[in-house]
N, C-alpha and C. Protein backbone atom coordinates (compact mmCIF):
# COMPACT_ATOMS: atom_id res chain seq x y z
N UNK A 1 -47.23 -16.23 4.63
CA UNK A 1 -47.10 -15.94 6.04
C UNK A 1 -45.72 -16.35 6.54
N UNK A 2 -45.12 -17.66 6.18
CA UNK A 2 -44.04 -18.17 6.53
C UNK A 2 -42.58 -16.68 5.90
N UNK A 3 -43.36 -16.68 4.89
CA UNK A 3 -41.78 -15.58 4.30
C UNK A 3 -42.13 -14.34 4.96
N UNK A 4 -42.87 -14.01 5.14
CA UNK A 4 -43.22 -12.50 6.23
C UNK A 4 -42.41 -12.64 7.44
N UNK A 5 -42.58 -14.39 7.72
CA UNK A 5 -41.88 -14.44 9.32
C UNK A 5 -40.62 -14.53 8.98
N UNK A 6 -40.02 -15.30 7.98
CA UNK A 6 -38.63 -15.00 7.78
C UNK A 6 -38.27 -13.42 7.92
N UNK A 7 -38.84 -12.87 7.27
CA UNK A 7 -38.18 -11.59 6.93
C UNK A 7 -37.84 -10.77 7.76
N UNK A 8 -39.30 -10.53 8.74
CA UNK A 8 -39.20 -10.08 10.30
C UNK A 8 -38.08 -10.54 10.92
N UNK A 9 -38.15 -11.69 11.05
CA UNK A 9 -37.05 -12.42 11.79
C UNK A 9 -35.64 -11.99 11.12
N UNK A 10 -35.37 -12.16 9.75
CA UNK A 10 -34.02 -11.84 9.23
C UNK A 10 -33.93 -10.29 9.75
N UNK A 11 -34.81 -9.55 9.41
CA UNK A 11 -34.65 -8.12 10.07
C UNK A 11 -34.22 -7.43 11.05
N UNK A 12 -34.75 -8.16 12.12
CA UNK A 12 -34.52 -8.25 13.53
C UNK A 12 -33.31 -8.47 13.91
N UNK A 13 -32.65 -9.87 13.50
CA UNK A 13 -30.86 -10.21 13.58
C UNK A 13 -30.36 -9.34 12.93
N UNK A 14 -30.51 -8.78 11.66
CA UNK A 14 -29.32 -7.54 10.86
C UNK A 14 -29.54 -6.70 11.74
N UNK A 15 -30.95 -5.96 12.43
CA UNK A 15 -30.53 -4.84 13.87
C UNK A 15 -29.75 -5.24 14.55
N UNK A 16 -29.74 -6.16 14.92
CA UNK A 16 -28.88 -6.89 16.41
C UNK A 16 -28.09 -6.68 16.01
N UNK A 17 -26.94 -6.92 14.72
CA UNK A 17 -25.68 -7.38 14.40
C UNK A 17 -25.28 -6.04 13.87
N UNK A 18 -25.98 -5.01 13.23
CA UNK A 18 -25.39 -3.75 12.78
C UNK A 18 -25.22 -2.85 14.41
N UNK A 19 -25.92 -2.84 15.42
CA UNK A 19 -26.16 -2.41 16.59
C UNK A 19 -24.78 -2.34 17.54
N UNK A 20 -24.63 -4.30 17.27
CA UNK A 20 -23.61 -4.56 18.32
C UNK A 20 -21.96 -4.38 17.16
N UNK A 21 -22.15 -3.83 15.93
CA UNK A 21 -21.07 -3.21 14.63
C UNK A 21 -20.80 -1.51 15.50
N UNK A 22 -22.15 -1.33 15.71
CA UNK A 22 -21.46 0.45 15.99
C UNK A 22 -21.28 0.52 17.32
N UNK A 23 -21.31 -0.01 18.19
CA UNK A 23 -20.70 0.28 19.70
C UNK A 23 -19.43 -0.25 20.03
N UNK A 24 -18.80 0.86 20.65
CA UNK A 24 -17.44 0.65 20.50
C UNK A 24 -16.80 -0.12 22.06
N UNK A 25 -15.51 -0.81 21.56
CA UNK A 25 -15.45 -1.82 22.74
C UNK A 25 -14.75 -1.01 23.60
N UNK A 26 -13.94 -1.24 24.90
CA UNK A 26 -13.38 -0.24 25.92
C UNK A 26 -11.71 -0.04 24.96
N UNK A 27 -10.96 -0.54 23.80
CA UNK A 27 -9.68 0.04 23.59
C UNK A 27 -10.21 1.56 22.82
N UNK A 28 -11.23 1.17 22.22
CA UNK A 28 -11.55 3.04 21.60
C UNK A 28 -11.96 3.64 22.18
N UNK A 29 -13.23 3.41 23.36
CA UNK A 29 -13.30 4.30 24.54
C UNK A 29 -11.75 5.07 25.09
N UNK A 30 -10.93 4.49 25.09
CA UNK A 30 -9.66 4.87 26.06
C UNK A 30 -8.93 5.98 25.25
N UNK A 31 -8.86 5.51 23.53
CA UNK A 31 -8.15 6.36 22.96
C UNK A 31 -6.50 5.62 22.90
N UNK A 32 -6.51 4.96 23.19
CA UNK A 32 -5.46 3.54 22.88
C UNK A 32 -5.65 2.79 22.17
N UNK A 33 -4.56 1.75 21.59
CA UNK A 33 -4.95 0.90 20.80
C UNK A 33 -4.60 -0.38 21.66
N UNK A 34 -4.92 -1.46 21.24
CA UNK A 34 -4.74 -2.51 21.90
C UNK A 34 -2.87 -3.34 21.65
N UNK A 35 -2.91 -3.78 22.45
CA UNK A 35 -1.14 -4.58 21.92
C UNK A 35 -1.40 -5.68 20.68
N UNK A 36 -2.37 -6.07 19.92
CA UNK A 36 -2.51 -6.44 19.06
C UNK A 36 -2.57 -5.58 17.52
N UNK A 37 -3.59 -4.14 17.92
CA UNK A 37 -3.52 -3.74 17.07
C UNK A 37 -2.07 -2.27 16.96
N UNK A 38 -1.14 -2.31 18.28
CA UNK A 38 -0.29 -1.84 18.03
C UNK A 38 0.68 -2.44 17.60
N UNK A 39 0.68 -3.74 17.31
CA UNK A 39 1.63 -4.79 16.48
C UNK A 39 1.73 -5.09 15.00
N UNK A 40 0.00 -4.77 14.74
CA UNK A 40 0.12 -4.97 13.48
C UNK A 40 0.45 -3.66 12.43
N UNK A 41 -0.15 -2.75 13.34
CA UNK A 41 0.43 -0.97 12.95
C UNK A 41 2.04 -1.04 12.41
N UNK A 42 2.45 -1.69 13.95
CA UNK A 42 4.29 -1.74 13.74
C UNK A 42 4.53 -2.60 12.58
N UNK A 43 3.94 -4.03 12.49
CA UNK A 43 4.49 -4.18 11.26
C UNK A 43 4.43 -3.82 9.62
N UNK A 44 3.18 -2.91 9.73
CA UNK A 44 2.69 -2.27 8.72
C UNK A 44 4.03 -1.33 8.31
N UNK A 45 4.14 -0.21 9.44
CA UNK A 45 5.26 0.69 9.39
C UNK A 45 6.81 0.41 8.85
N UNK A 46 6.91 -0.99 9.40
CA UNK A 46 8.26 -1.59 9.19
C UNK A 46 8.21 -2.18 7.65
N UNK A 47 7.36 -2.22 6.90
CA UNK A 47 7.20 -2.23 5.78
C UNK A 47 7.45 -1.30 5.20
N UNK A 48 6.67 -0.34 5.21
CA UNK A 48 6.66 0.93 4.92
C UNK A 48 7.92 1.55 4.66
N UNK A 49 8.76 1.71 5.91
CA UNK A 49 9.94 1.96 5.87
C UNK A 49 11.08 1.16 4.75
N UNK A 50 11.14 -0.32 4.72
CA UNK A 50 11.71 -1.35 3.77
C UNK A 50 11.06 -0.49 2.56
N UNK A 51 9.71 -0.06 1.85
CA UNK A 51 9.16 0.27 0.71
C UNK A 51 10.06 1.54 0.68
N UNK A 52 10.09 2.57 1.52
CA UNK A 52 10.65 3.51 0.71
C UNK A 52 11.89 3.84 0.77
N UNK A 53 12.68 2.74 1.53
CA UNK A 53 14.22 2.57 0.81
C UNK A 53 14.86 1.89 -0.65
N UNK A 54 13.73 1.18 -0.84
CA UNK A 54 13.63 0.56 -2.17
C UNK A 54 13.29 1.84 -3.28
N UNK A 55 12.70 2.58 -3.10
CA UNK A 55 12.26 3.30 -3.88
C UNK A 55 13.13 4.53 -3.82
N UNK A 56 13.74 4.95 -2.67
CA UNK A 56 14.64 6.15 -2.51
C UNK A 56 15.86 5.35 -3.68
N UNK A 57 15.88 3.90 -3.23
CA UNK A 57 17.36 3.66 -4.34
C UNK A 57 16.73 4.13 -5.95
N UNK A 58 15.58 3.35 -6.24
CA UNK A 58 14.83 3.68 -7.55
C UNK A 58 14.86 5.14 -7.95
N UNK A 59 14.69 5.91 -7.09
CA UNK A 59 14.48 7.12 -7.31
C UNK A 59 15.92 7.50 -7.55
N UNK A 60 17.04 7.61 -7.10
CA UNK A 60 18.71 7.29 -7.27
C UNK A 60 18.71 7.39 -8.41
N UNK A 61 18.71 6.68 -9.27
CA UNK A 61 18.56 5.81 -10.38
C UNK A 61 18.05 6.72 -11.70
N UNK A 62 16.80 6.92 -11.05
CA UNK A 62 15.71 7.14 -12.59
C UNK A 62 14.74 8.50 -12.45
N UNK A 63 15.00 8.91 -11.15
CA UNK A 63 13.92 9.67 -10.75
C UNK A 63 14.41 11.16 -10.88
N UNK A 64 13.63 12.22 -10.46
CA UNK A 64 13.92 13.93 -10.80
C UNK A 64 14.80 14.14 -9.49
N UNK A 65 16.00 14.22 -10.59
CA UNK A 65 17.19 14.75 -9.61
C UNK A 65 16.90 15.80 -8.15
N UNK A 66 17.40 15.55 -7.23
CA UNK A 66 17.69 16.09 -6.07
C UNK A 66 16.40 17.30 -6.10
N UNK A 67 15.19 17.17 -5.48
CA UNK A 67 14.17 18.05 -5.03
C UNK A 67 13.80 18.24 -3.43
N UNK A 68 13.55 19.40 -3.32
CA UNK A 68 13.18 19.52 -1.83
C UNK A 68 11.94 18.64 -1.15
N UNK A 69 11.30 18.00 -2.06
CA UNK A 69 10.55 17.10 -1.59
C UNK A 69 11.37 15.46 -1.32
N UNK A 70 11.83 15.36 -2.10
CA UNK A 70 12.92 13.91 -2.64
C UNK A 70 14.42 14.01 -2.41
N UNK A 71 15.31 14.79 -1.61
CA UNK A 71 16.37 14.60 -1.90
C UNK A 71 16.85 13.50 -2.38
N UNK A 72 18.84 13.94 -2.84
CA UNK A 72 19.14 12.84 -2.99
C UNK A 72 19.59 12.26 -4.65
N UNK A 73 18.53 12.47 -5.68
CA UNK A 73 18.21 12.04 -6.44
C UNK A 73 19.18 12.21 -7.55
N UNK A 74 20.09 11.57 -8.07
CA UNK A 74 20.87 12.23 -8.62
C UNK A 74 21.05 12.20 -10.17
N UNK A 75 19.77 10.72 -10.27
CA UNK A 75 19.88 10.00 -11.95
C UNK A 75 20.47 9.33 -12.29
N UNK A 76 20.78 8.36 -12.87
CA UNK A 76 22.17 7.79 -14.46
C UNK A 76 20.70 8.55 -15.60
N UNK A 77 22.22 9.33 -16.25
CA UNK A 77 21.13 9.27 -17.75
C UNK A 77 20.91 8.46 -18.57
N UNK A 78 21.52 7.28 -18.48
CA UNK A 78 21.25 6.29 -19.55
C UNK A 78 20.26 5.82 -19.03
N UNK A 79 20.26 5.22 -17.59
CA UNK A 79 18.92 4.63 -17.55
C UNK A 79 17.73 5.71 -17.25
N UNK A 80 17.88 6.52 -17.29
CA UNK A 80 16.83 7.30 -17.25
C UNK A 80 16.04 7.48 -18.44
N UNK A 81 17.51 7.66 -19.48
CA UNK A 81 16.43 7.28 -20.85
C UNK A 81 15.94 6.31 -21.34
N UNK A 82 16.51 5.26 -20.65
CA UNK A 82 15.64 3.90 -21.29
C UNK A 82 14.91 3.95 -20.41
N UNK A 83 14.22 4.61 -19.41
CA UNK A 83 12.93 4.13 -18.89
C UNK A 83 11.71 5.25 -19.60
N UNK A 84 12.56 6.57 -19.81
CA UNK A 84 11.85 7.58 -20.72
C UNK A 84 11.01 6.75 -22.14
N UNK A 85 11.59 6.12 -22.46
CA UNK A 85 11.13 5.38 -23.72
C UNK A 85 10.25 3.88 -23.14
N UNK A 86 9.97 3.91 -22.34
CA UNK A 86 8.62 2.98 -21.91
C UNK A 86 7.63 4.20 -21.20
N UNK A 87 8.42 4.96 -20.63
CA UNK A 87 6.79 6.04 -20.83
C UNK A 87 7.66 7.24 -20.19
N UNK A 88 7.72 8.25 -20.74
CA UNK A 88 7.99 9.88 -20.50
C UNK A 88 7.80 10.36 -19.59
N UNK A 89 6.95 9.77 -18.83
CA UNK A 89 6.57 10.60 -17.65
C UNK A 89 7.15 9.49 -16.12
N UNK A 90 8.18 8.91 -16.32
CA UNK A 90 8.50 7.54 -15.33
C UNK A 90 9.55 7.91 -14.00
N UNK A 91 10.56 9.29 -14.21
CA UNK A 91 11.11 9.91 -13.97
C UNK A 91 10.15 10.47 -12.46
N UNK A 92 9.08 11.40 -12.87
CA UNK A 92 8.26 12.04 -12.08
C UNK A 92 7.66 11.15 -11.18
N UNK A 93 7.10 9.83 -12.21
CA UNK A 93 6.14 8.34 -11.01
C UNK A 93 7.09 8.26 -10.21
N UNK A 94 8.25 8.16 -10.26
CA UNK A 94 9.54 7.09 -9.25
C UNK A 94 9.46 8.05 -8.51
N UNK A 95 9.72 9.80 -8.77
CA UNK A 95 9.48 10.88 -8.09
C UNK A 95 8.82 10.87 -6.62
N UNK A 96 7.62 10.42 -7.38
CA UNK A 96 6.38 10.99 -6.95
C UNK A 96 5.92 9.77 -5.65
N UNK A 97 6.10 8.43 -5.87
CA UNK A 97 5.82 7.27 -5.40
C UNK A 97 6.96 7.19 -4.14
N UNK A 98 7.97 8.15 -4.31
CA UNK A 98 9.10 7.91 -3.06
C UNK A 98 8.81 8.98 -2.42
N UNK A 99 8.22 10.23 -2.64
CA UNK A 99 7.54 11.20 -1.78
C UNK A 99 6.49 10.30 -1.26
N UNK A 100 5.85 9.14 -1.83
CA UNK A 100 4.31 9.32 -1.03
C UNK A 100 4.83 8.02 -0.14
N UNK A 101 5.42 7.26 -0.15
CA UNK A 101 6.49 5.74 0.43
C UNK A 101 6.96 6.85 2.02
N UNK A 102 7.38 8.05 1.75
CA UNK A 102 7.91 8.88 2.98
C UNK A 102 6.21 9.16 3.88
N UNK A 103 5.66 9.60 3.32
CA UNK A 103 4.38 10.02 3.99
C UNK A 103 3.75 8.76 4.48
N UNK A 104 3.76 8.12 4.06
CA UNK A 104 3.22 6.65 4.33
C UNK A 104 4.01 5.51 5.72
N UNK A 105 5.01 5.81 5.68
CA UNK A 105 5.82 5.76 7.01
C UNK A 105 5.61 6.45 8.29
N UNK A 106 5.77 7.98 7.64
CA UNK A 106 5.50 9.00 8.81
C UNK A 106 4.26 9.06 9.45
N UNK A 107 3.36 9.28 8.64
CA UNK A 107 1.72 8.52 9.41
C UNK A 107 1.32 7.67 10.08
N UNK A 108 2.22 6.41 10.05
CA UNK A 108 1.96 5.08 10.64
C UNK A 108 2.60 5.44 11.97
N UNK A 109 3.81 5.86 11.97
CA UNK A 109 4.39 6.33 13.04
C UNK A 109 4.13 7.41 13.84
N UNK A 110 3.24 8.08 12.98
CA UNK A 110 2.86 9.37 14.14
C UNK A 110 2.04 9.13 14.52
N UNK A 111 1.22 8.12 13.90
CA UNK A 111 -0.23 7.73 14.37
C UNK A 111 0.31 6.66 15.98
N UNK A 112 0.87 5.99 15.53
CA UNK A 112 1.41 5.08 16.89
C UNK A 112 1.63 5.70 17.74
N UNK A 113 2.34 6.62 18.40
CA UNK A 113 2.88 7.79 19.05
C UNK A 113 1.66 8.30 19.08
N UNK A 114 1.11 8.88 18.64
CA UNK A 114 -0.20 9.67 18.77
C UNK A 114 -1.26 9.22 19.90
N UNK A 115 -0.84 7.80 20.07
CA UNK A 115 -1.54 6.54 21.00
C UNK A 115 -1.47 5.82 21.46
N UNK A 116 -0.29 6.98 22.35
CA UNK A 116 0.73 6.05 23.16
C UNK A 116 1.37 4.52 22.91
N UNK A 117 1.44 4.33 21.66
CA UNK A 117 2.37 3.46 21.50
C UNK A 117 3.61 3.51 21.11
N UNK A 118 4.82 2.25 21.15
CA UNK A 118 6.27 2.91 20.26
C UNK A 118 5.69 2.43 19.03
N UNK A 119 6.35 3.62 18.21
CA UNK A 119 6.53 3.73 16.70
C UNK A 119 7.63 2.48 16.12
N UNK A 120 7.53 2.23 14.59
CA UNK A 120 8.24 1.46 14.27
C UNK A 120 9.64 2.64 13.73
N UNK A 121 10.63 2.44 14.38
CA UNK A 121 11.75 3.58 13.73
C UNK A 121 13.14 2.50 13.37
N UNK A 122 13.56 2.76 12.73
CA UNK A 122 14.89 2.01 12.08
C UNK A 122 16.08 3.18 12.08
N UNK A 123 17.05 2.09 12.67
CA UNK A 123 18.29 3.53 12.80
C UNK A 123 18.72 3.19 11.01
N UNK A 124 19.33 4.18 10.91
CA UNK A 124 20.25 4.64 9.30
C UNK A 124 21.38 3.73 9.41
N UNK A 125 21.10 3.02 8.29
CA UNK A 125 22.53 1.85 7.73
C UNK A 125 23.30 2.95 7.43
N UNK A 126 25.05 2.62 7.97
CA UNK A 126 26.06 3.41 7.35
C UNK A 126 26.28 2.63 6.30
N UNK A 127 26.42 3.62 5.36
CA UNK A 127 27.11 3.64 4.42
C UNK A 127 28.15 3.07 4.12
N UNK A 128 28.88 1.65 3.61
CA UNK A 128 30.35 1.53 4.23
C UNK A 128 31.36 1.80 2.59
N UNK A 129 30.61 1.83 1.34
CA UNK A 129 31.48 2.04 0.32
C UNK A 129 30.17 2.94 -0.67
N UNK A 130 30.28 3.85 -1.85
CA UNK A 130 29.77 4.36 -2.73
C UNK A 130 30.09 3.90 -3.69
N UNK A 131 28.90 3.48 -4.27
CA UNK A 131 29.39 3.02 -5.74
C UNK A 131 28.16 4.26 -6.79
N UNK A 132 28.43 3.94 -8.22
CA UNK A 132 27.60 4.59 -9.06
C UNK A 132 27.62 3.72 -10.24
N UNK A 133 26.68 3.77 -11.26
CA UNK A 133 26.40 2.47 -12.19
C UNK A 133 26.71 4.03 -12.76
N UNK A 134 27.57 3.15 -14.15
CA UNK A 134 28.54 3.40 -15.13
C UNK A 134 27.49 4.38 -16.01
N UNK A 135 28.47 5.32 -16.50
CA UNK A 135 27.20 6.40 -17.18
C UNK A 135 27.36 5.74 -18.56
């Protein structure tokens, strides 16, 4: 009898607590986000952005020369082949991972904007010298 009443009873609180899980508070009613969760968006984004400058350089480097998805890309062949020889297909990942580093920015930011908040945007470092690692 006692574990019947537990159970009821445990039953009863998981309604309560899944109940007061699906009703939504007044920032999603509005279709806004709150200044907390438009902060943490921004710093998500501002990551984002840092990730796929790291990877645009990687991609520089090692990745499939200059594509309309990737500009830019221009290679060293040496290191391209020493990364070919830890796996053949590493060229396309660096590729492929700096296309998705771009999408992954742009979402965060359109999503912010999307809800009435500011986006995280970074102006473009000039350039002040070009260098190229030695073929």
């Amino acid at each position: 009898m006692v574990t019947a009443s537990a159970g009821t009873l445990g039953l009863t609180l998981m309604a309560r607590e899944t109940a007061a899980l699906i009703q939504e508070g007044p920032e999603e009613k509005s279709g806004r986000l709150t200044p907390g969760d438009a902060a943490m968006l921004r710093f998500a984004a501002a990551a984002e952005i840092l990730e796929t400058d790291f990877w645009v350089q990687y991609n520089e480097l090692g990745g499939v020369p200059n594509t309309s998805e990737v500009p830019g890309g221009s290679g060293n062949p040496l290191y391209t082949a020493a990364l070919q020889v830890l796996d053949g297909d590493m060229p396309q990942y660096i590729h492929d991972n700096t296309d998705d580093e771009f999408t992954h920015q742009n979402f965060l930011n359109a999503y912010l904007v999307s809800k009435g908040a500011a986006g995280q945007f970074c102006f473009q470092l000039k350039c002040l010298c070009r260098w190229a690692a030695p073929d």
